[in-house]
C-alpha atoms as a PDB file:
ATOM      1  CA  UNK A   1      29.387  -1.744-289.727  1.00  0.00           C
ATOM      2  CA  UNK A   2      26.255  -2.569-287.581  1.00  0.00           C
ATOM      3  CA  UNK A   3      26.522  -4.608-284.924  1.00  0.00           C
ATOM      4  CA  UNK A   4      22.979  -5.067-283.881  1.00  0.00           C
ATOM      5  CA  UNK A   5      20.483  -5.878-286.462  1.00  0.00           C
ATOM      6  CA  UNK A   6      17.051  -5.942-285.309  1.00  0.00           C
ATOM      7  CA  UNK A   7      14.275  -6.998-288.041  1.00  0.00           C
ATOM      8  CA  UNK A   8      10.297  -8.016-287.961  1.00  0.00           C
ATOM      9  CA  UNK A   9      10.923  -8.625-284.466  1.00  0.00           C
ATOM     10  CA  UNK A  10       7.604  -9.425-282.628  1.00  0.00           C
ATOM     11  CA  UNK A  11       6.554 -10.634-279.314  1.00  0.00           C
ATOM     12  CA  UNK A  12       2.922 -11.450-277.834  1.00  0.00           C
ATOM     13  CA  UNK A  13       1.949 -12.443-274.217  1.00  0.00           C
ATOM     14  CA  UNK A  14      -0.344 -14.533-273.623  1.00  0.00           C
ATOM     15  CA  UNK A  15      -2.468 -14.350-270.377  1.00  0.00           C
ATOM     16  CA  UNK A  16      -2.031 -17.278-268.000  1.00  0.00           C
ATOM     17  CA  UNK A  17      -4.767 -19.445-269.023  1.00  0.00           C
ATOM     18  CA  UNK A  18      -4.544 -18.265-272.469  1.00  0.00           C
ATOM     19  CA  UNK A  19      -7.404 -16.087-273.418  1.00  0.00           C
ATOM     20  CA  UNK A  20      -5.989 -13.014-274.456  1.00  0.00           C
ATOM     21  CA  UNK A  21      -2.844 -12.180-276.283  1.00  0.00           C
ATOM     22  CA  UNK A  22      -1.391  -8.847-275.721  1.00  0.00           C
ATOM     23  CA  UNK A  23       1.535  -7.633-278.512  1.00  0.00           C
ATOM     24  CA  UNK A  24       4.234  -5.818-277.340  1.00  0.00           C
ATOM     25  CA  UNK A  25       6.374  -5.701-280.288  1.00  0.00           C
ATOM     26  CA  UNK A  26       5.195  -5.576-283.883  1.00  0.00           C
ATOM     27  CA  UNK A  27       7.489  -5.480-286.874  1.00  0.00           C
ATOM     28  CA  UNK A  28      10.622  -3.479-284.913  1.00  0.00           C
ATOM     29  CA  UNK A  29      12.942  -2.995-287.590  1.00  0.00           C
ATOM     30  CA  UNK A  30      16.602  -1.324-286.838  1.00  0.00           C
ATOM     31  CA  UNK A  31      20.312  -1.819-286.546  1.00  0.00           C
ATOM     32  CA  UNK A  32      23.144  -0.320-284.607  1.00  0.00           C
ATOM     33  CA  UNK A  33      26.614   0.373-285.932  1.00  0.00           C
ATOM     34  CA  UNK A  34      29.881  -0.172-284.316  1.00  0.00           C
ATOM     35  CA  UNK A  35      30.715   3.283-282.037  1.00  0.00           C
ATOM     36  CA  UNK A  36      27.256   4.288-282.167  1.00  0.00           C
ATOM     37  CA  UNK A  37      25.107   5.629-278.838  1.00  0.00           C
ATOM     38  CA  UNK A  38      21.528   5.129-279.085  1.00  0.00           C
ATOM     39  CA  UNK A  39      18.537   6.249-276.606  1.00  0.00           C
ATOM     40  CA  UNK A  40      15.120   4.488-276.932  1.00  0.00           C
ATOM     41  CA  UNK A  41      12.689   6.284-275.928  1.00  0.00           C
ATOM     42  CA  UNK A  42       8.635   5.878-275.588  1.00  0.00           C
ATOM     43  CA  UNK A  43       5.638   6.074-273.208  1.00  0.00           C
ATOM     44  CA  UNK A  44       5.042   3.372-270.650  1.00  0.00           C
ATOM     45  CA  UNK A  45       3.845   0.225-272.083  1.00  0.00           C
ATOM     46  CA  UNK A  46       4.792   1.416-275.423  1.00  0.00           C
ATOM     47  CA  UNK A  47       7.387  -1.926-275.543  1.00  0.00           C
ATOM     48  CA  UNK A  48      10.818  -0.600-274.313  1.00  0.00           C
ATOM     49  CA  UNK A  49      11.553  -2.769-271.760  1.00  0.00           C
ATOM     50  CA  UNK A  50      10.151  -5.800-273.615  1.00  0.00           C
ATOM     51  CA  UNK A  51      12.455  -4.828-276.558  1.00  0.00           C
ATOM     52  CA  UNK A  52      15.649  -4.709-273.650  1.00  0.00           C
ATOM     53  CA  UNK A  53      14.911  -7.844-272.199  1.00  0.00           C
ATOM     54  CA  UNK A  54      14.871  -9.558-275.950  1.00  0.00           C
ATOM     55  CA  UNK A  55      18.167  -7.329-277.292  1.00  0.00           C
ATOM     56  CA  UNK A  56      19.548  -8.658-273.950  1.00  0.00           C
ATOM     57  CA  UNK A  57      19.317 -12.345-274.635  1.00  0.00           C
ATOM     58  CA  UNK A  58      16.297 -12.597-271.215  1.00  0.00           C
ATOM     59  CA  UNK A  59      13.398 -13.263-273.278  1.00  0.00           C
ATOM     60  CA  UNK A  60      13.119 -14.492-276.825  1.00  0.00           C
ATOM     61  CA  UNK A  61      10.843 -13.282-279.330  1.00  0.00           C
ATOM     62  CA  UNK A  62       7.613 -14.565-280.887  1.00  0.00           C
ATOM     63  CA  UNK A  63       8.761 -13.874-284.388  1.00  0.00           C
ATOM     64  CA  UNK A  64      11.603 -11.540-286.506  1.00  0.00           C
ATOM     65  CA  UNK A  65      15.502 -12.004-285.252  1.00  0.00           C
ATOM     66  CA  UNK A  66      17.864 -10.296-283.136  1.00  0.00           C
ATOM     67  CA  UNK A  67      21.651 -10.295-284.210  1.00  0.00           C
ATOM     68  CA  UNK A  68      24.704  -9.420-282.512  1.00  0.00           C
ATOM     69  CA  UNK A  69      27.677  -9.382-285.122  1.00  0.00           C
ATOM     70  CA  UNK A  70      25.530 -12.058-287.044  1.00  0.00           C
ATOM     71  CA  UNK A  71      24.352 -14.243-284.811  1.00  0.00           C
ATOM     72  CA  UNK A  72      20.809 -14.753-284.194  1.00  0.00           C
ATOM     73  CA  UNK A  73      20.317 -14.699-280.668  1.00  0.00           C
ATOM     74  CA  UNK A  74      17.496 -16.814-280.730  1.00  0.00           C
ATOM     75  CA  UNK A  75      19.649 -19.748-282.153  1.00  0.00           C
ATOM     76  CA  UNK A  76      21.648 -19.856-278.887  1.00  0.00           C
ATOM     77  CA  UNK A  77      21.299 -22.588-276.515  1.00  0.00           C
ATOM     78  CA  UNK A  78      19.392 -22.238-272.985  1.00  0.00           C
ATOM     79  CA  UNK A  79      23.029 -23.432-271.466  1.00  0.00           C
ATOM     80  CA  UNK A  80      25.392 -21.246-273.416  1.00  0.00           C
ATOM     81  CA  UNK A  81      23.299 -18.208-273.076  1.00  0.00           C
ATOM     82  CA  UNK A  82      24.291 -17.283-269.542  1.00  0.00           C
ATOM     83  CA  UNK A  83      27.812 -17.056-270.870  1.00  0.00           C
ATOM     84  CA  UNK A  84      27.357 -15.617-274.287  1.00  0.00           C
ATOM     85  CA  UNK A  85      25.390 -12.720-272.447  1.00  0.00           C
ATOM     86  CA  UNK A  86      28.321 -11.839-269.994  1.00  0.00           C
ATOM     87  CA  UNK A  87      30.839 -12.138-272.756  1.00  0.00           C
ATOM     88  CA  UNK A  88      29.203  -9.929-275.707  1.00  0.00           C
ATOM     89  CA  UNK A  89      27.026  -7.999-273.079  1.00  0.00           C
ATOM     90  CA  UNK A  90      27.300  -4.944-270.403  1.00  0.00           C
ATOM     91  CA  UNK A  91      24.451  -3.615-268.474  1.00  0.00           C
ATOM     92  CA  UNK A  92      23.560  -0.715-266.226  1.00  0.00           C
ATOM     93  CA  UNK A  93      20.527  -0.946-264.560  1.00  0.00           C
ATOM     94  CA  UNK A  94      18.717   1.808-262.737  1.00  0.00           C
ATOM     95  CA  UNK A  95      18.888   0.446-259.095  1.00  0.00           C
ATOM     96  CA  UNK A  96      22.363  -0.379-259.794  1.00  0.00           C
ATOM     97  CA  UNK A  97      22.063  -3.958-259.090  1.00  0.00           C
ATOM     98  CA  UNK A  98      25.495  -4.073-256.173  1.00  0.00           C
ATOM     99  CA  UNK A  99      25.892  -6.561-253.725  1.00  0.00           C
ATOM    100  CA  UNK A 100      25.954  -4.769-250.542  1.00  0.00           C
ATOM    101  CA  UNK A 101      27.635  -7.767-249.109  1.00  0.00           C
ATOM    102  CA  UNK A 102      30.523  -7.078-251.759  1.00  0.00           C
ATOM    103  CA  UNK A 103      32.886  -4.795-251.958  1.00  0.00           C
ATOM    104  CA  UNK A 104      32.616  -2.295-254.808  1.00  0.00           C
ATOM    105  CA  UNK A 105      35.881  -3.877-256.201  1.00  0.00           C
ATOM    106  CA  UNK A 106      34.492  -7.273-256.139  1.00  0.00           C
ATOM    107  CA  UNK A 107      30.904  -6.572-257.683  1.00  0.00           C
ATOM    108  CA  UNK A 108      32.728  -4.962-260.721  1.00  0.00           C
ATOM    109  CA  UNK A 109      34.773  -8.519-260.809  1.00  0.00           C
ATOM    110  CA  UNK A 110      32.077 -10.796-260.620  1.00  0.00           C
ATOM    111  CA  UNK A 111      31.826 -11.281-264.098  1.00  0.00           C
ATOM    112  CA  UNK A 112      35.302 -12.085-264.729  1.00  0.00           C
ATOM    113  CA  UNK A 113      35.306 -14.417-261.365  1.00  0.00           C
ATOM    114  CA  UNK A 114      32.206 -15.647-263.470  1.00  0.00           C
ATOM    115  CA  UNK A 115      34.026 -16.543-266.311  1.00  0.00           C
ATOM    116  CA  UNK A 116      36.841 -18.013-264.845  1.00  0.00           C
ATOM    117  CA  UNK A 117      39.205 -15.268-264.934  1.00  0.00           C
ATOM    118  CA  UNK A 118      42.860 -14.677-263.105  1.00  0.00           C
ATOM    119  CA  UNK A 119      42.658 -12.109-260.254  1.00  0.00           C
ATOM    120  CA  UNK A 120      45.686 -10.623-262.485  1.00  0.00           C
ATOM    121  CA  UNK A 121      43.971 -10.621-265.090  1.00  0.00           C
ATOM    122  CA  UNK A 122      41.108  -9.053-263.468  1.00  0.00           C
ATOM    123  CA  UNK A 123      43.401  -6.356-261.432  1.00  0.00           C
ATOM    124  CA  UNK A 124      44.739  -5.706-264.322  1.00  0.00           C
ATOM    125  CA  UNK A 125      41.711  -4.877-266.550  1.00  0.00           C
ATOM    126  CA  UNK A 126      39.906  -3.078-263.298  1.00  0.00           C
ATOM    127  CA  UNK A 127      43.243  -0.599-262.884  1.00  0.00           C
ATOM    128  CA  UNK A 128      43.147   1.583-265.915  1.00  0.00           C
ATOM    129  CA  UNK A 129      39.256   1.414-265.754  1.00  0.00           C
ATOM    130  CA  UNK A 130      38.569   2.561-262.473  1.00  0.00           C
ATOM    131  CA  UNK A 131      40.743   5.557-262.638  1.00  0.00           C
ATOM    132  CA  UNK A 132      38.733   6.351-265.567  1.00  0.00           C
ATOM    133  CA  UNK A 133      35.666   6.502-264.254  1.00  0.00           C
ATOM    134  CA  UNK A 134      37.300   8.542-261.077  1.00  0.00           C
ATOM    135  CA  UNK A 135      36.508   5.554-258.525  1.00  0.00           C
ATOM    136  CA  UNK A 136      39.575   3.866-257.741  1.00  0.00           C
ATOM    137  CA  UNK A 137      40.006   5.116-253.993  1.00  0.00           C
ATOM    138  CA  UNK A 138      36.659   3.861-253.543  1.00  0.00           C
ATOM    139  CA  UNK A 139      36.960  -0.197-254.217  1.00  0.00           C
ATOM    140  CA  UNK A 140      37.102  -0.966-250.816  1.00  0.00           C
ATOM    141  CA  UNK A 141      34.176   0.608-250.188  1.00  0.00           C
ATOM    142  CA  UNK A 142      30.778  -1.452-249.856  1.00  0.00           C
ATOM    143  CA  UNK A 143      27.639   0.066-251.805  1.00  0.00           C
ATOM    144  CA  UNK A 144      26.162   1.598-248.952  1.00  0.00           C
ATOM    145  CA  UNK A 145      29.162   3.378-247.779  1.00  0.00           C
ATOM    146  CA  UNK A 146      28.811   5.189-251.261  1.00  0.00           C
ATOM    147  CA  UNK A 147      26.330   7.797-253.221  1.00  0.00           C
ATOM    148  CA  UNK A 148      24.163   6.867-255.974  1.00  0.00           C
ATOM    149  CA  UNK A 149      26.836   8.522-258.417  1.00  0.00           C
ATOM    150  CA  UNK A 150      29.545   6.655-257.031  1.00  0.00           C
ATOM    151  CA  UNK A 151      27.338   3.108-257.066  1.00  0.00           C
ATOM    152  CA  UNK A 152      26.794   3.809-260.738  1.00  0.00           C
ATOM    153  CA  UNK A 153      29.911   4.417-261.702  1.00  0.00           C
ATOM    154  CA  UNK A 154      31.032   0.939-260.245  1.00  0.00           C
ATOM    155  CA  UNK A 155      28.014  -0.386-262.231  1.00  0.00           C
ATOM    156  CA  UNK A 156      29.458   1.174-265.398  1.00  0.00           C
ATOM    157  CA  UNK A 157      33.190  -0.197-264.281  1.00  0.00           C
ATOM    158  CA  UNK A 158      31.400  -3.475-264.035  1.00  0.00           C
ATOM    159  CA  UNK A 159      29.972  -3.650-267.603  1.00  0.00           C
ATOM    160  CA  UNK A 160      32.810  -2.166-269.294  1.00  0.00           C
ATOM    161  CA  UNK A 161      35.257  -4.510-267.692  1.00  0.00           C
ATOM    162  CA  UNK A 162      34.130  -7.683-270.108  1.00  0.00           C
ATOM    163  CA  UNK A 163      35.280  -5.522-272.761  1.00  0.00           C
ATOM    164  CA  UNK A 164      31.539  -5.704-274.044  1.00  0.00           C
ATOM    165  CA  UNK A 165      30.360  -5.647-277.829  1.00  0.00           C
ATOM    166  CA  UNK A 166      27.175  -3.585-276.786  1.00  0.00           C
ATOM    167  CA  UNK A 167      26.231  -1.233-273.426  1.00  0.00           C
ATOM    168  CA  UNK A 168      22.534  -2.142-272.468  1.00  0.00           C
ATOM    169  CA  UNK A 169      21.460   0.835-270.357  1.00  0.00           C
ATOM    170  CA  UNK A 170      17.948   0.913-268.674  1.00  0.00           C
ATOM    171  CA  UNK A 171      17.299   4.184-267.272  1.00  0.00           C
ATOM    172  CA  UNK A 172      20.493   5.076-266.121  1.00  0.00           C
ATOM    173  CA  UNK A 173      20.264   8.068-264.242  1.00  0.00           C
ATOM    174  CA  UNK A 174      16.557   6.954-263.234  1.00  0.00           C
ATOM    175  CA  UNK A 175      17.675   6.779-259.273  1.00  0.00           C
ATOM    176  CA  UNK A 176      20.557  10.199-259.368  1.00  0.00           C
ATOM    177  CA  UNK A 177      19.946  13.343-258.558  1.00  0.00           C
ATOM    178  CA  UNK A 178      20.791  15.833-261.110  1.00  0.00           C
ATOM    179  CA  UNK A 179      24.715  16.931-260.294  1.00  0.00           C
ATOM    180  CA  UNK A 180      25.340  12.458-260.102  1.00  0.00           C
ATOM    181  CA  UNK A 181      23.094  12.067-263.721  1.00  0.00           C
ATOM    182  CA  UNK A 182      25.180  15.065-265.239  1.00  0.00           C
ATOM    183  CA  UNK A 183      28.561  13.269-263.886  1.00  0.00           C
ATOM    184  CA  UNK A 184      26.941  10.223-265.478  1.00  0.00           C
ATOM    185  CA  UNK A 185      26.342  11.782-268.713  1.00  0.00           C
ATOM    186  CA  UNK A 186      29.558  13.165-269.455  1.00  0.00           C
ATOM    187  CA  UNK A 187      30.776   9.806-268.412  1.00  0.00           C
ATOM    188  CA  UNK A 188      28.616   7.759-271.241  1.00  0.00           C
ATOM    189  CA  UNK A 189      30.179  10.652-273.649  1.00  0.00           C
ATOM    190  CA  UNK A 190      33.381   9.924-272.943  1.00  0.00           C
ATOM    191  CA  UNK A 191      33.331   5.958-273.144  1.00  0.00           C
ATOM    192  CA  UNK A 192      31.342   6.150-276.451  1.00  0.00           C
ATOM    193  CA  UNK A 193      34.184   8.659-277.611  1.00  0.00           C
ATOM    194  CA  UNK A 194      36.152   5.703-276.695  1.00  0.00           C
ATOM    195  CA  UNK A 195      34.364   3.531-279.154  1.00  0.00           C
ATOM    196  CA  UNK A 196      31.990   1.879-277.044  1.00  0.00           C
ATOM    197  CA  UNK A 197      28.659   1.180-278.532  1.00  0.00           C
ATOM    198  CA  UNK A 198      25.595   2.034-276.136  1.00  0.00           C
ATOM    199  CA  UNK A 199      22.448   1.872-276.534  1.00  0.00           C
ATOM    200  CA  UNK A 200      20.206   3.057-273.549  1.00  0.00           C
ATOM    201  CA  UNK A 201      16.567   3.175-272.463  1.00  0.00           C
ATOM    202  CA  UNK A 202      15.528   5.783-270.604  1.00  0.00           C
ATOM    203  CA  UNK A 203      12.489   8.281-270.005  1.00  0.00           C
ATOM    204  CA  UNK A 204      14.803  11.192-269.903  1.00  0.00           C
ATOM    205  CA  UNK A 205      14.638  14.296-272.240  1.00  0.00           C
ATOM    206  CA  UNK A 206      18.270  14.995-270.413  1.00  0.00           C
ATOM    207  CA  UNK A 207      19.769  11.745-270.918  1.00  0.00           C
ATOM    208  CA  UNK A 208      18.455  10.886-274.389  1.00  0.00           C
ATOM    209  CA  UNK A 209      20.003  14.205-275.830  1.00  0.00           C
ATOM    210  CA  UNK A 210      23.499  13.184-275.150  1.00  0.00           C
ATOM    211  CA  UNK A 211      22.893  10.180-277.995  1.00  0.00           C
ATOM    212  CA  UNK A 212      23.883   9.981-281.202  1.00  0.00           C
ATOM    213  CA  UNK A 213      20.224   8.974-282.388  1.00  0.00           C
ATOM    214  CA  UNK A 214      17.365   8.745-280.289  1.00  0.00           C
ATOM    215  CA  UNK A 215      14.525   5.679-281.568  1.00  0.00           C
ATOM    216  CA  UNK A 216      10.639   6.320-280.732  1.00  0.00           C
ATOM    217  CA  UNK A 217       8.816   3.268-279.462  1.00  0.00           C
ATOM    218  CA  UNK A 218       4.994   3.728-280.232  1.00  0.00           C
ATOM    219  CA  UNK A 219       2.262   0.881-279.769  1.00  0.00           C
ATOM    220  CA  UNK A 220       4.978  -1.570-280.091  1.00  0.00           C
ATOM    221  CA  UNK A 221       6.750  -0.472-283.163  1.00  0.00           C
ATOM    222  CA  UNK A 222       9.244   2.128-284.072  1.00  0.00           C
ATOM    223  CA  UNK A 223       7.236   5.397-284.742  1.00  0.00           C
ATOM    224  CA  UNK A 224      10.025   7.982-285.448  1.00  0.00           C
ATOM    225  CA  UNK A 225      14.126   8.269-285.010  1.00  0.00           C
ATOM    226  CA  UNK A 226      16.195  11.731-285.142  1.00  0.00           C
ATOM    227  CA  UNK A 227      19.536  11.947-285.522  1.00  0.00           C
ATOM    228  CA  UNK A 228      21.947  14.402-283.834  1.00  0.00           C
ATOM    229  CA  UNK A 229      24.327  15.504-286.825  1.00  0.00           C
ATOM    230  CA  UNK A 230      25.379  19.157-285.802  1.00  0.00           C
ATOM    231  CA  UNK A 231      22.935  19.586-283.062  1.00  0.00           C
ATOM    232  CA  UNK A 232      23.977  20.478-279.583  1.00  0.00           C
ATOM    233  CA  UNK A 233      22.440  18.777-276.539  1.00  0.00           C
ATOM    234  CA  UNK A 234      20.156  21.515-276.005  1.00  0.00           C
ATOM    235  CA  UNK A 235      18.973  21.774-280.078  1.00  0.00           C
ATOM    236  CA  UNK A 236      18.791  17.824-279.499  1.00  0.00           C
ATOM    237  CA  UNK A 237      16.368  18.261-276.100  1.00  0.00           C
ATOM    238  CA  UNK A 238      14.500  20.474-277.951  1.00  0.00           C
ATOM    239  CA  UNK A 239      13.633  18.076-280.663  1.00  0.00           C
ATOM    240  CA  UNK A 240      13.197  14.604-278.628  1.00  0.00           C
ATOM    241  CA  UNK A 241      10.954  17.003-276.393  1.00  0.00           C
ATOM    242  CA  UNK A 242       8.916  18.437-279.611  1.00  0.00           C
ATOM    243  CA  UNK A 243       8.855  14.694-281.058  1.00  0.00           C
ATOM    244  CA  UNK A 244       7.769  13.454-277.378  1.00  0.00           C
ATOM    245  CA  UNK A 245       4.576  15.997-277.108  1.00  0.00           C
ATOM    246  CA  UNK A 246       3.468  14.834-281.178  1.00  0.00           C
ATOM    247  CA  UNK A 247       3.741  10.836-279.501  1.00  0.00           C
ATOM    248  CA  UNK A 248       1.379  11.848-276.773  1.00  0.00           C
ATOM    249  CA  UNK A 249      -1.144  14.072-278.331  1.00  0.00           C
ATOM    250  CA  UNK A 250      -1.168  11.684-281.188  1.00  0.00           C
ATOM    251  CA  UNK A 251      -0.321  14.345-283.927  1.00  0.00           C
ATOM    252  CA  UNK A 252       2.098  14.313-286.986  1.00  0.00           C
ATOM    253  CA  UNK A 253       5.599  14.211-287.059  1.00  0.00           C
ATOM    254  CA  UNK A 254       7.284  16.196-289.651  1.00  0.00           C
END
């Protein structure tokens, strides 16, 4: 069953006194089923982040739709979007996005606090989640009394704790160093075992082979997918890295 159905979408810029248009997105056509884990992948400017910020609800498009279990985000009002976003929606951001003024405990509540939750409730949810991603003796802790592994995991406890439709990821492991982005990995493995869709952004050979299906951005448009069937991670790094030299010499796929 997809969840996320993505078709003609299209988005152009205009420049601030409106002499030149700049596309971003051209006819992106794809969908995303339930349990799936997606990377996105493409060169810089190729449209990625334009294509996160529009799947995320921050920017709407110039033309096509975006639908999350059938409803066309673009039909959602200014006021209700705020809500519908922390309700359907987790993210993980690269720079982690913590309040060092909060405690680790009380960044991953803020969306619950946000929505009006119980502190039961909340404790309650947080519990079993925390001592899944291995961080529950550190929610006392403020973000810079931790490592970049352990603010990321509290960044994953705090989009997983809305009991999300969809994991937004944008380059993930983009601020780790290598043992934290392995740790990471395994982590994203494990919750999508769990059933949790993700799809994820990222520049990274490494992080994109632990997907399910890996999507090419090119010029604004979806140049090329593969999917992982029986391949292991390093079968799948092999081909995103084979498919990745072909996008930037400009040859043929196959």
């Amino acid at each position: 069953m997809s969840i996320l159905e993505v078709n003609g979408l299209k988005k152009v810029y205009t420049t601030r006194f409106g002499g030149n248009k700049v596309e971003a997105l051209r006819n992106v056509n794809f969908s995303v089923e339930e349990g799936e884990y997606v990377a996105i992948m493409g060169e810089s400017g190729s449209g990625k982040t334009t294509l996160l910020n529009i799947l995320a609800a921050l920017d709407r498009p110039t033309g096509g739709t975006v639908q999350l279990d059938g409803k066309n985000l673009a039909s959602i009002k200014d006021s209700a979007i705020a809500s519908f976003r922390r309700e359907h929606l987790g993210f993980v951001f690269q720079d982690f996005n913590l309040l060092d003024t909060f405690s680790l405990e009380d960044n991953i509540y803020l969306p619950l606090v946000l929505a009006g939750k119980q502190y039961q409730e909340m404790h309650s949810r947080l519990e079993p989640l925390a001592k899944k991603l291995g961080i529950t003796s550190l929610l006392k802790k403020y973000p810079y009394e931790v490592s970049g592994g352990q603010k990321q995991r509290a960044a994953v406890a705090r989009a997983l704790i809305t009991d999300p439709r969809l994991v937004l990821a944008d380059e993930p492991t983009g601020a780790l160093d290598s043992r934290a982005t392995d740790e990471l990995l395994r982590l994203f493995n494990t919750i999508n075992e769990d059933g949790q869709t993700i799809l994820m952004v990222t520049h990274s050979v490494k992080a994109a082979s632990h997907a399910g299906r890996v999507l090419f951005i090119k010029d604004g448009e979806v140049y090329h997918q593969i999917y992982r069937g029986d391949s292991t991670e390093e079968q799948m790094y092999q081909k995103i890295s084979d498919t990745l030299t072909v996008l930037t010499t400009g040859g043929e796929n196959r």
